[in-house]
N, C-alpha and C. Protein backbone atom coordinates (compact mmCIF):
# COMPACT_ATOMS: atom_id res chain seq x y z
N UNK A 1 34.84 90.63 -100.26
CA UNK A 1 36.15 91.24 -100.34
C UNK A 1 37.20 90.16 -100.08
N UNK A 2 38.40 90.03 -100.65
CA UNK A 2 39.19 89.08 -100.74
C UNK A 2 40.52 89.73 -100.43
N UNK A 3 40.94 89.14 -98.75
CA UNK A 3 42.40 89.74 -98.22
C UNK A 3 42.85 88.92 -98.70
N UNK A 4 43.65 88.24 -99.69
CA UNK A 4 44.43 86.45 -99.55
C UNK A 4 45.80 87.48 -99.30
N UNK A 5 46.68 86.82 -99.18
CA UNK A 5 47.97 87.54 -99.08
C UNK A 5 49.31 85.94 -98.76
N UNK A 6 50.15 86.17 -99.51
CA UNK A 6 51.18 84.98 -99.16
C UNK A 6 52.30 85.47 -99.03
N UNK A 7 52.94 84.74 -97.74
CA UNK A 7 54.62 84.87 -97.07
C UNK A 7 55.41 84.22 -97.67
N UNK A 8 56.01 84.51 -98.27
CA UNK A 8 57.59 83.99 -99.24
C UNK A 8 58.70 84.23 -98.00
N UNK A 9 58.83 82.77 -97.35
CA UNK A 9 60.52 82.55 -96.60
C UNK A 9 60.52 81.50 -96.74
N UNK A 10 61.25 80.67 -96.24
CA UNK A 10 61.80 79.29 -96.37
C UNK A 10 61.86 79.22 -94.84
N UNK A 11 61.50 79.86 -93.93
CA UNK A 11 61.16 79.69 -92.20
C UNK A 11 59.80 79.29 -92.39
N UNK A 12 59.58 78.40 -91.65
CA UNK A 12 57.73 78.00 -91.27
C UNK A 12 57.67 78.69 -89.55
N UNK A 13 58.43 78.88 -89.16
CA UNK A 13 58.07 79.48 -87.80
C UNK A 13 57.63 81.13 -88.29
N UNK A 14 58.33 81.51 -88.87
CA UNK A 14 58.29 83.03 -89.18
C UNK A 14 56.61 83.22 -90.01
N UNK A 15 56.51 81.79 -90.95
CA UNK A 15 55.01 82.03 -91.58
C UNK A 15 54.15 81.69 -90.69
N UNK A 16 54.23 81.36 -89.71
CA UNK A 16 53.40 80.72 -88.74
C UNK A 16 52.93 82.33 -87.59
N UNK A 17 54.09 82.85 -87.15
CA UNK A 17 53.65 84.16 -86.57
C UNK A 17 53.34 85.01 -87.44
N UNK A 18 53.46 85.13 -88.51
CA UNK A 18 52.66 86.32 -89.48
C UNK A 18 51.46 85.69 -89.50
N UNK A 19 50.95 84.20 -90.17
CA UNK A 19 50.17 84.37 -90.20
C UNK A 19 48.90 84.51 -88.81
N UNK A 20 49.39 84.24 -87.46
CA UNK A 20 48.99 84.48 -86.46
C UNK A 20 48.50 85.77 -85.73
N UNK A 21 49.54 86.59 -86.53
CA UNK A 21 49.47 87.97 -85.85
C UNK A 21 48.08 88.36 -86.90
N UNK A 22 48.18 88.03 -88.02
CA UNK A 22 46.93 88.38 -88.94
C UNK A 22 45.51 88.65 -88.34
N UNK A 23 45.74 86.88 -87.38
CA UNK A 23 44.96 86.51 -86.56
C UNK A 23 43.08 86.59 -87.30
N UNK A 24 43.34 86.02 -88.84
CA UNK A 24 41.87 85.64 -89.80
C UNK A 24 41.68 87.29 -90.03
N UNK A 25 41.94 88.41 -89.62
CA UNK A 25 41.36 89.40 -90.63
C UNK A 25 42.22 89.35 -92.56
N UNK A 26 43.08 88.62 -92.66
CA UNK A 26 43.47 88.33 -93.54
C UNK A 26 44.08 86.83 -93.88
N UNK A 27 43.69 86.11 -94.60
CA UNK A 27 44.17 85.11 -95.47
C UNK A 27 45.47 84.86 -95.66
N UNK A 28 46.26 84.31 -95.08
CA UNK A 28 47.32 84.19 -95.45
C UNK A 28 47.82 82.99 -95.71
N UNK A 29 48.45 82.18 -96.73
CA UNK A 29 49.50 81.24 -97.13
C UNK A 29 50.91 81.31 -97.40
N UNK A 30 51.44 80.41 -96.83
CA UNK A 30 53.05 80.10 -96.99
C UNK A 30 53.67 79.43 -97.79
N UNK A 31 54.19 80.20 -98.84
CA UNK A 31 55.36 79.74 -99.68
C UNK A 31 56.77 80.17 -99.70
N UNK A 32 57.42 78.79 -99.96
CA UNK A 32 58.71 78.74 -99.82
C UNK A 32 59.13 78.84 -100.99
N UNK A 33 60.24 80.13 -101.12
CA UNK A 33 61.01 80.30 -102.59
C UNK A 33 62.08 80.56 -102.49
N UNK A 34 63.63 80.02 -103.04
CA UNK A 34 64.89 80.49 -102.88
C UNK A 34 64.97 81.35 -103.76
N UNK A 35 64.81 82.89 -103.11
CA UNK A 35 65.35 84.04 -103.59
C UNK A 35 66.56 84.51 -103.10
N UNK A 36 67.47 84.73 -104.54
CA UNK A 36 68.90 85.28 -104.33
C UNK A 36 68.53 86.71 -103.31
N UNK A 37 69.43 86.86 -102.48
CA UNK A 37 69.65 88.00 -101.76
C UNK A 37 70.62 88.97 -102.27
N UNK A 38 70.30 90.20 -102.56
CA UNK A 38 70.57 91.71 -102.73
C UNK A 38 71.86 91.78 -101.76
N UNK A 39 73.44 92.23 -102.18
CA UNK A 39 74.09 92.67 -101.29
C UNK A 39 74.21 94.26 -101.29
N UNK A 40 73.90 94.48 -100.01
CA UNK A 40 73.30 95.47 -99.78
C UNK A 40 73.39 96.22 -98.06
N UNK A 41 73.73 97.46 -97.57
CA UNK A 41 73.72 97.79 -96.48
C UNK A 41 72.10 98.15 -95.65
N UNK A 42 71.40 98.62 -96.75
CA UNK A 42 70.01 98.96 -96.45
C UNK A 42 69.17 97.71 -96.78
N UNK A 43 68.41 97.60 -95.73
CA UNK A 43 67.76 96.53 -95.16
C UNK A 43 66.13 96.50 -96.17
N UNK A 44 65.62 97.58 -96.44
CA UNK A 44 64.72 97.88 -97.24
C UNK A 44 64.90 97.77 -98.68
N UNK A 45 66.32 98.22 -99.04
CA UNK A 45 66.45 98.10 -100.32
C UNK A 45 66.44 96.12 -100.86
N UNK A 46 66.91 95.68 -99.56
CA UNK A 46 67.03 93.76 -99.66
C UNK A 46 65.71 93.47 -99.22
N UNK A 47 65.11 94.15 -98.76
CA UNK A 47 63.25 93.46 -98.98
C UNK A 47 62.88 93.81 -99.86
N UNK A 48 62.95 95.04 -100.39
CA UNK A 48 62.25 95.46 -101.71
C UNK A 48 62.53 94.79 -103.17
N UNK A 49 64.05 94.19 -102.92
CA UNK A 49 64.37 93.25 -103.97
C UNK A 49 63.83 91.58 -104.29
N UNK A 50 63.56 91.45 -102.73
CA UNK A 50 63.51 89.65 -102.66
C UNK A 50 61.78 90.09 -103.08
N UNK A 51 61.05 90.88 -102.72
CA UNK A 51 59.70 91.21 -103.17
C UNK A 51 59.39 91.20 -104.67
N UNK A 52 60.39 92.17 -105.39
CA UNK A 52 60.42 92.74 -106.86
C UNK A 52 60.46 90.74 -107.45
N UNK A 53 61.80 90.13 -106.65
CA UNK A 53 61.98 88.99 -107.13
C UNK A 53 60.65 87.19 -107.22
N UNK A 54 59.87 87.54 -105.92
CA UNK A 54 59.24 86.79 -105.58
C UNK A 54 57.83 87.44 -106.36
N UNK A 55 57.43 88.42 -106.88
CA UNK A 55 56.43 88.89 -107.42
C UNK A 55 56.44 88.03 -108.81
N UNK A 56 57.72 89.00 -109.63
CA UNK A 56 57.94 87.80 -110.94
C UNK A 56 57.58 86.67 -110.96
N UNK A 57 58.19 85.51 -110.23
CA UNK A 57 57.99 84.03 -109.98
C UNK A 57 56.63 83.57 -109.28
N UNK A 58 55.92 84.23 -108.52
CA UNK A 58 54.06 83.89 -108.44
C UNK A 58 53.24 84.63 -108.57
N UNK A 59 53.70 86.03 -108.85
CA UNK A 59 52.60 86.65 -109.39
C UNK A 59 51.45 87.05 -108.85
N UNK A 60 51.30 86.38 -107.47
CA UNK A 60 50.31 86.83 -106.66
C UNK A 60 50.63 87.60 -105.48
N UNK A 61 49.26 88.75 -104.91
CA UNK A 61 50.15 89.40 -103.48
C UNK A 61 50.87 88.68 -102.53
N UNK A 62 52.05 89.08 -102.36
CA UNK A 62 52.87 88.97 -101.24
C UNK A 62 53.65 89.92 -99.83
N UNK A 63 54.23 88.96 -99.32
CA UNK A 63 55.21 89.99 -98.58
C UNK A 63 56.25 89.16 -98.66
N UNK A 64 57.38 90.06 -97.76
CA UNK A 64 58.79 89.09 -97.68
C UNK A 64 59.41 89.94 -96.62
N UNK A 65 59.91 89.59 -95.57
CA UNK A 65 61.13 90.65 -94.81
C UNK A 65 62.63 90.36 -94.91
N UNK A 66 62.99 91.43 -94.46
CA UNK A 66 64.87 91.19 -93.94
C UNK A 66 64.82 91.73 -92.39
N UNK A 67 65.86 91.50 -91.60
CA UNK A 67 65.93 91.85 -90.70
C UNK A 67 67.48 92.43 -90.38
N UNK A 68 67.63 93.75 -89.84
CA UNK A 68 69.23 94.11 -89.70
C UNK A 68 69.50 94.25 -88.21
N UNK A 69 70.54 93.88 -87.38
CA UNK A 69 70.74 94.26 -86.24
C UNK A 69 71.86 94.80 -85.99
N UNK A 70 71.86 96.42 -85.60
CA UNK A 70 72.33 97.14 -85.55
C UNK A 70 73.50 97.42 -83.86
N UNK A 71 75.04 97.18 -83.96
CA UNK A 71 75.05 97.82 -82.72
C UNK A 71 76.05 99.42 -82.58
N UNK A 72 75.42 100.33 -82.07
CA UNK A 72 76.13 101.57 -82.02
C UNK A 72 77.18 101.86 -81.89
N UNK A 73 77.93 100.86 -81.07
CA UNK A 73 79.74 101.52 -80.78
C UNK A 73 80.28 100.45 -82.14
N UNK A 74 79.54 99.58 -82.58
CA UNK A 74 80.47 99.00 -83.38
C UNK A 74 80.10 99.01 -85.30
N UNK A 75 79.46 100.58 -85.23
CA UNK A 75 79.08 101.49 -86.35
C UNK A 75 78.22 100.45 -87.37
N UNK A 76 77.32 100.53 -86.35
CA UNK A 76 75.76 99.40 -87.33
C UNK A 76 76.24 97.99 -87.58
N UNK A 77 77.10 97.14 -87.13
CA UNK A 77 77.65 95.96 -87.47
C UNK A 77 76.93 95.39 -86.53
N UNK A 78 76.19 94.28 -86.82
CA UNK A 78 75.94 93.54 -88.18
C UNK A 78 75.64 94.02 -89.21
N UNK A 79 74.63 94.93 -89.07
CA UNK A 79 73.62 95.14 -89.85
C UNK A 79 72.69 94.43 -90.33
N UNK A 80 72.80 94.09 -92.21
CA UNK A 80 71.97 93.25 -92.36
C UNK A 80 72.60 91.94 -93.13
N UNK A 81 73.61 91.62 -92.51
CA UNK A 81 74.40 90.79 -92.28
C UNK A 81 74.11 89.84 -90.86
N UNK A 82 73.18 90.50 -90.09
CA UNK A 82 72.87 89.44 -88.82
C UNK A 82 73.20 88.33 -88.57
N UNK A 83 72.50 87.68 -89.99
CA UNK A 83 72.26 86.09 -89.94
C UNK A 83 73.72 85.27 -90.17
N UNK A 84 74.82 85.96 -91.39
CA UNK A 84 75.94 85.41 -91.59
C UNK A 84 76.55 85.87 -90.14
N UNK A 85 76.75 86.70 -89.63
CA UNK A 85 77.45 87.02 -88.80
C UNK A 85 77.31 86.46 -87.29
N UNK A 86 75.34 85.59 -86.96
CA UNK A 86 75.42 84.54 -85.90
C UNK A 86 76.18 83.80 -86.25
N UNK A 87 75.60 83.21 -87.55
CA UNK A 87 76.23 81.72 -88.11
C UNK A 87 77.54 81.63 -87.81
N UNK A 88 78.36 83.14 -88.06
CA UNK A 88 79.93 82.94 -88.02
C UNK A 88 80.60 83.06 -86.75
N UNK A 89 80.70 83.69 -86.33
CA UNK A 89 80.98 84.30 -84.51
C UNK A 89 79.78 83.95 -83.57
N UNK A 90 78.57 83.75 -83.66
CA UNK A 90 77.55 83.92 -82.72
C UNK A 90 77.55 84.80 -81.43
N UNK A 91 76.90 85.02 -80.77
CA UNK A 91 76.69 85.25 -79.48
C UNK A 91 77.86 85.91 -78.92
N UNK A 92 78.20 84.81 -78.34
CA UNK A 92 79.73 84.76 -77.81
C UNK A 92 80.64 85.89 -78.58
N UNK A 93 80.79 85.72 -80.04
CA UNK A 93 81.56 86.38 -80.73
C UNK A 93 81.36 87.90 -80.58
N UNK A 94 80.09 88.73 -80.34
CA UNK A 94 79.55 89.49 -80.19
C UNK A 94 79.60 90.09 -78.91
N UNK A 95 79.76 89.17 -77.43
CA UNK A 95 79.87 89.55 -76.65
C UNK A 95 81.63 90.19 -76.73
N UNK A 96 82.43 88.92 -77.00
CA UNK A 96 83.82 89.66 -76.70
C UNK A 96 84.38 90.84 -77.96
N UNK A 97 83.69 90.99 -78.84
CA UNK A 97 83.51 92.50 -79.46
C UNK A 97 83.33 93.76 -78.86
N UNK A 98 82.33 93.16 -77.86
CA UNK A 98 81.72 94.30 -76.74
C UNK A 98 82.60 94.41 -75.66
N UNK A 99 83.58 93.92 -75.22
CA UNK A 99 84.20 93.45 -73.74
C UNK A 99 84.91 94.84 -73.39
N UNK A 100 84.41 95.72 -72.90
CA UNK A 100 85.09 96.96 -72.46
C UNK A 100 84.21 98.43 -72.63
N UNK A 101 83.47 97.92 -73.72
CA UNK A 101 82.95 99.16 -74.81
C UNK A 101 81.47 99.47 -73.64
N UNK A 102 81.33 100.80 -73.56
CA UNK A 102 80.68 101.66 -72.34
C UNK A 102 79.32 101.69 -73.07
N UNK A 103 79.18 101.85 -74.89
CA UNK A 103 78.07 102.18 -75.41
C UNK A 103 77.46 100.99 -75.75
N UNK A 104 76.38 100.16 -75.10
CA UNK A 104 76.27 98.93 -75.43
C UNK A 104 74.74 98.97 -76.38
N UNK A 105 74.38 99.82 -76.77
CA UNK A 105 73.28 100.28 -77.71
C UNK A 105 73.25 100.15 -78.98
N UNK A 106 71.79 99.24 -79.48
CA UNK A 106 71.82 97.99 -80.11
C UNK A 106 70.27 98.43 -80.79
N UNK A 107 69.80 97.81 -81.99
CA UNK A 107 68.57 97.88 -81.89
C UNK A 107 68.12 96.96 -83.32
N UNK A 108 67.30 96.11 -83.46
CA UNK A 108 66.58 95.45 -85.01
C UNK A 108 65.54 96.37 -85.25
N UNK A 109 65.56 96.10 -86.60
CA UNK A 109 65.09 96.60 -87.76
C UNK A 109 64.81 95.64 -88.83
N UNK A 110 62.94 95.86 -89.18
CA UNK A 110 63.00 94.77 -90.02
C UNK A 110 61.70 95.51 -91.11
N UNK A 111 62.04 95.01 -92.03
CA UNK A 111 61.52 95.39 -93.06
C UNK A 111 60.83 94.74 -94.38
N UNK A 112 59.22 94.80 -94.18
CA UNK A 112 58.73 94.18 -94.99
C UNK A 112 58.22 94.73 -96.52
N UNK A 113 57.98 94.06 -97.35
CA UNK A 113 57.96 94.37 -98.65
C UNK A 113 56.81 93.65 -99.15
N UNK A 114 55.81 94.55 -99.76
CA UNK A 114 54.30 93.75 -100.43
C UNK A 114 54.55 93.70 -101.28
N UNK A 115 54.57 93.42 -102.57
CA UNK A 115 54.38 93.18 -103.93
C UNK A 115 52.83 92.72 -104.51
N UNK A 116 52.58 93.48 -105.15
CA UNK A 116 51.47 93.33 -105.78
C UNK A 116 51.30 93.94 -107.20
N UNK A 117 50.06 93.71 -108.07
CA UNK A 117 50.64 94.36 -109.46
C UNK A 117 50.53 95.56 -109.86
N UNK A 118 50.43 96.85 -108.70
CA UNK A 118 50.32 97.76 -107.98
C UNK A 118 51.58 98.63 -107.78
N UNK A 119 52.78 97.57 -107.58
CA UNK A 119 53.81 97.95 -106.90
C UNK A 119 54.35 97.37 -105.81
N UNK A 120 55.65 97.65 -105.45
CA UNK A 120 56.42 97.55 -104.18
C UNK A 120 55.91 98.44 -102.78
N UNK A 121 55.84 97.85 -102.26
CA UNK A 121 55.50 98.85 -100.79
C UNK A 121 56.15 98.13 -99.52
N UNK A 122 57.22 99.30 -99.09
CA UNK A 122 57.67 98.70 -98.20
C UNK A 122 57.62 99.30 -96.49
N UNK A 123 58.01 98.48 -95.32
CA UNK A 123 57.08 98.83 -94.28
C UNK A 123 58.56 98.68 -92.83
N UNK A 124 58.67 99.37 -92.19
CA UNK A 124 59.53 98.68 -91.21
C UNK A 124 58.78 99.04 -89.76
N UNK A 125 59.49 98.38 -88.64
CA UNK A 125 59.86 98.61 -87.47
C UNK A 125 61.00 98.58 -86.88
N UNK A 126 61.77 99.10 -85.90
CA UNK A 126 62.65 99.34 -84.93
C UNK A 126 62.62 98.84 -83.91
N UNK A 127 63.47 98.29 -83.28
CA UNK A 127 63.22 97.97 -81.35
C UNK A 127 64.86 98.44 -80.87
N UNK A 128 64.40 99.63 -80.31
CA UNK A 128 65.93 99.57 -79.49
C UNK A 128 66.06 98.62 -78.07
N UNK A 129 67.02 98.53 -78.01
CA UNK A 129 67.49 98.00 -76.45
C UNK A 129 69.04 98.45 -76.38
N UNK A 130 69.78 97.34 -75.99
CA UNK A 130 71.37 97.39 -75.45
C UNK A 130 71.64 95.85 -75.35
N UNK A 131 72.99 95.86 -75.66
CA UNK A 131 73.79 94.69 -75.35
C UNK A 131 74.19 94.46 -73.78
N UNK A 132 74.15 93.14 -73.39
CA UNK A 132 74.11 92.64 -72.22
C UNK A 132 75.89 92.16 -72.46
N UNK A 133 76.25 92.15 -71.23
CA UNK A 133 77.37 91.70 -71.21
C UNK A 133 77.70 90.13 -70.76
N UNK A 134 76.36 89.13 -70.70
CA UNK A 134 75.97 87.57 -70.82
C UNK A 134 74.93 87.25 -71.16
N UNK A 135 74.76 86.79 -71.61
CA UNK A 135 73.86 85.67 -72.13
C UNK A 135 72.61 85.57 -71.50
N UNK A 136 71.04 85.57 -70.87
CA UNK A 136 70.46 85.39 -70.14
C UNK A 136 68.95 85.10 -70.74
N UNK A 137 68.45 83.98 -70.22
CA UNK A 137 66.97 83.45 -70.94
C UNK A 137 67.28 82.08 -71.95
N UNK A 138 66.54 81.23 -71.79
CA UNK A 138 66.58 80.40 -72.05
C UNK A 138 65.48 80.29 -73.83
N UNK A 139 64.13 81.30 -73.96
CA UNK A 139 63.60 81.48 -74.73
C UNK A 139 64.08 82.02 -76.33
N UNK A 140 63.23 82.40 -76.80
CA UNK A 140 63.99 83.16 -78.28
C UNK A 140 64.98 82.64 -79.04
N UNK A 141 65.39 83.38 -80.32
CA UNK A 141 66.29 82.50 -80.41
C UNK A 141 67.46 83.58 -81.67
N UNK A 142 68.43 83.34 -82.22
CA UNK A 142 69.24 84.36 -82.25
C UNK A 142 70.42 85.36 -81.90
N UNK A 143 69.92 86.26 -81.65
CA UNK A 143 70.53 87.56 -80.81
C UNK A 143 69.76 87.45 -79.29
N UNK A 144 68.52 87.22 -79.37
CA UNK A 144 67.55 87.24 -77.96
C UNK A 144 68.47 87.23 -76.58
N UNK A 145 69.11 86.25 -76.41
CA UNK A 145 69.67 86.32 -75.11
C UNK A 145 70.71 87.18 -74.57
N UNK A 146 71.26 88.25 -75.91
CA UNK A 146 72.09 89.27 -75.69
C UNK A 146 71.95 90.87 -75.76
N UNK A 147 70.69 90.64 -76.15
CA UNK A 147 69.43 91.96 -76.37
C UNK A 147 68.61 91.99 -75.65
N UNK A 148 68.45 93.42 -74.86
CA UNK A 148 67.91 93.91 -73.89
C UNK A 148 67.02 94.49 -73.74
N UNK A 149 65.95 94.68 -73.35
CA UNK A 149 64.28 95.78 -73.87
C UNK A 149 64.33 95.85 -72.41
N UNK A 150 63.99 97.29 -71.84
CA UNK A 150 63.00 97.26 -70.00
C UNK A 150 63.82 96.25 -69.15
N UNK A 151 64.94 96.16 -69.16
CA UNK A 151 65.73 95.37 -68.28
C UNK A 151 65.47 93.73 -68.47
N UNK A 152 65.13 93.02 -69.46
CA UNK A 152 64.96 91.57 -69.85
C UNK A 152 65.31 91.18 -71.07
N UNK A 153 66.18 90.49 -71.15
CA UNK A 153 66.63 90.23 -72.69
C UNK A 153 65.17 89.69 -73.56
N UNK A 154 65.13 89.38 -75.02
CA UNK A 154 64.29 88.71 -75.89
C UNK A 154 63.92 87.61 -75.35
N UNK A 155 65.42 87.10 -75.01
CA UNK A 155 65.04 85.28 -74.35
C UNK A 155 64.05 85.29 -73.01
N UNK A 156 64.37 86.22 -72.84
CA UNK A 156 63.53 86.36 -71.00
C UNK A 156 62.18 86.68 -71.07
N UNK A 157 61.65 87.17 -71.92
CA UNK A 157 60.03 87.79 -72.28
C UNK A 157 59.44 86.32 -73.13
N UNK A 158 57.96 86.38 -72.70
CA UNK A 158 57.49 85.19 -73.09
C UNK A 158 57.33 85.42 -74.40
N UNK A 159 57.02 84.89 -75.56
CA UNK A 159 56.29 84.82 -77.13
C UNK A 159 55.56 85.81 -77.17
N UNK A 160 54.30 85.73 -76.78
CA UNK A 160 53.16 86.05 -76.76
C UNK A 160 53.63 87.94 -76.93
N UNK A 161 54.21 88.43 -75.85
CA UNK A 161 54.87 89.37 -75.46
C UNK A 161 55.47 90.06 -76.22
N UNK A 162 56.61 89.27 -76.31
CA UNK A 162 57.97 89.53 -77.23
C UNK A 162 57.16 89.42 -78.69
N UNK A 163 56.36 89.09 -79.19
CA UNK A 163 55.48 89.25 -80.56
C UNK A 163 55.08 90.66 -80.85
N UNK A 164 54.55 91.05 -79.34
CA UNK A 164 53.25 92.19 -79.18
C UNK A 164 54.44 93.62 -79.70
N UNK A 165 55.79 93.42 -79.11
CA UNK A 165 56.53 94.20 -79.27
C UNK A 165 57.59 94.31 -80.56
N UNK A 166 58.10 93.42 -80.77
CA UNK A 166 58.77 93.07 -81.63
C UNK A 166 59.08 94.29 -82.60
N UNK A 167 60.15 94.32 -82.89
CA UNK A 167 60.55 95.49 -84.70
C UNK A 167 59.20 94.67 -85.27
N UNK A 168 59.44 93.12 -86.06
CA UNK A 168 58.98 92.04 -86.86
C UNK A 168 57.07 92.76 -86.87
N UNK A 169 56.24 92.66 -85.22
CA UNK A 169 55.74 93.17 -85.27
C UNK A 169 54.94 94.51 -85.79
N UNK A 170 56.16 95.57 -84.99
CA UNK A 170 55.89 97.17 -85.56
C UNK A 170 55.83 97.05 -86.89
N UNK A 171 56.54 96.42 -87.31
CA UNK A 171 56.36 96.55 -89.24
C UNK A 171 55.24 95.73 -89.69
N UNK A 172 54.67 94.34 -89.28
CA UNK A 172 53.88 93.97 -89.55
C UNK A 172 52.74 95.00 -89.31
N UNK A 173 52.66 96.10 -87.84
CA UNK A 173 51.56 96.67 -87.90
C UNK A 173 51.24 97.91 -88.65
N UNK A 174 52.37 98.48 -89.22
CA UNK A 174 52.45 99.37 -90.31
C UNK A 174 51.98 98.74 -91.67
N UNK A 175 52.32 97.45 -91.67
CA UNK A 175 51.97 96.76 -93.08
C UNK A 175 50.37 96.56 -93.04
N UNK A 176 50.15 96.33 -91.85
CA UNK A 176 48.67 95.45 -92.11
C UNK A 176 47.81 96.96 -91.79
N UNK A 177 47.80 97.62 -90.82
CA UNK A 177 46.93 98.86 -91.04
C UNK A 177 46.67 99.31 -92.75
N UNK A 178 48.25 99.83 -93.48
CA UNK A 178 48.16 100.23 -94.59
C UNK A 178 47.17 98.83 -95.73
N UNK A 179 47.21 98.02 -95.55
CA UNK A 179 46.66 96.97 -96.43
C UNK A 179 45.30 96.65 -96.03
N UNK A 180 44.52 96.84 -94.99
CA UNK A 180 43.55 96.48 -94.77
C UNK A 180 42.42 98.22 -95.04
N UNK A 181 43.42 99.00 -94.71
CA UNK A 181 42.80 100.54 -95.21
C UNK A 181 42.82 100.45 -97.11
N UNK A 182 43.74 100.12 -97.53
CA UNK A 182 43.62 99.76 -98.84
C UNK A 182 43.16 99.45 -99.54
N UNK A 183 42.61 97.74 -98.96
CA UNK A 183 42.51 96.87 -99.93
C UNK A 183 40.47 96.81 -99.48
N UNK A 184 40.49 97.63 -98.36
CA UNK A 184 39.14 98.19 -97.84
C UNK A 184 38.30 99.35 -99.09
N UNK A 185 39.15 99.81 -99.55
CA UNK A 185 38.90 101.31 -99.91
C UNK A 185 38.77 100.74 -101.71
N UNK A 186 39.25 99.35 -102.29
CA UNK A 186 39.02 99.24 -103.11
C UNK A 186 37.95 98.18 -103.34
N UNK A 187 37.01 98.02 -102.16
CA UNK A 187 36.14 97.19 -102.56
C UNK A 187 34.86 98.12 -102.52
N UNK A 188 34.88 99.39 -101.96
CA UNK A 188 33.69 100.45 -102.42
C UNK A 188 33.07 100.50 -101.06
């Protein structure tokens, strides 16, 4: 039976914990492809595209994620805009957004996308927490030191940990249950 399966990002850290979390029940390789990004509010509909897109161009099974981070008083902003929106304001920028606001409830969402010649199938997880009103932890990297789980930001929980839990995770474990029941069921 043949799991191969390949990660389309242009992160080697990110192919490095997928393929870890796999942990050899599946095959996995890392390729890097600049796929245009989907503008888009739904986070699924921009995995399901960079998937549709990265299928065309290798043709072999894949996955791909997006990630959105959501905060409640400030009506889903970022979203899935996260990444422009560290790059632009960071941290900091985010904190004095928050400077007063009582609802500090926050949560990622990430969403992966298989492609195969089968179809699109797409997979998420959630992690709520709350916004901190500083910075704390030296680990992680991102949002981590301003996002909160069980009273410890991202930065404050070790790897290992912060993996086990992760949105990135939950969706990986929705993805890989469904694919290994699958791709089980078609070898007889």
């Amino acid at each position: 039976m043949s799991r191969n399966l390949t990660v389309v990002t242009s992160n080697t850290h990110k192919a490095r914990e997928v393929a870890a979390f796999f942990g050899g029940t599946i095959d996995v390789r890392h390729v890097a492809l600049d796929i245009p990004e989907l503008r888009s509010d739904d986070v699924k509909e921009i995995s399901r595209e960079k998937a549709r897109y990265a299928y065309e161009h290798l043709h072999v099974p894949l996955i791909v994620d997006d990630t959105e981070f959501s905060i409640d008083a400030l009506n889903g902003f970022p979203g899935p805009y996260a990444a422009y929106v560290l790059k632009s304001i960071g941290n900091a920028g985010i904190l004095r957004l928050m400077e007063g606001v009582p609802d500090r409830n926050a949560r990622f969402t990430t969403a992966i996308a298989f492609a195969d010649e089968t179809g699109i199938f797409v997979f998420s997880g959630t992690l709520g927490g709350r916004i901190i009103k500083a910075s704390r932890g030296t680990g992680g990297f991102g949002y981590d030191p301003i996002f909160e789980v069980d009273e410890k930001t991202l930065a404050e929980i070790p790897l290992e940990e912060k993996s086990a839990i992760s949105h990135r995770a939950r969706a990986l474990t929705a993805f890989r249950d469904w694919f290994i029941n699958t791709h089980s069921a078609d070898t007889g």
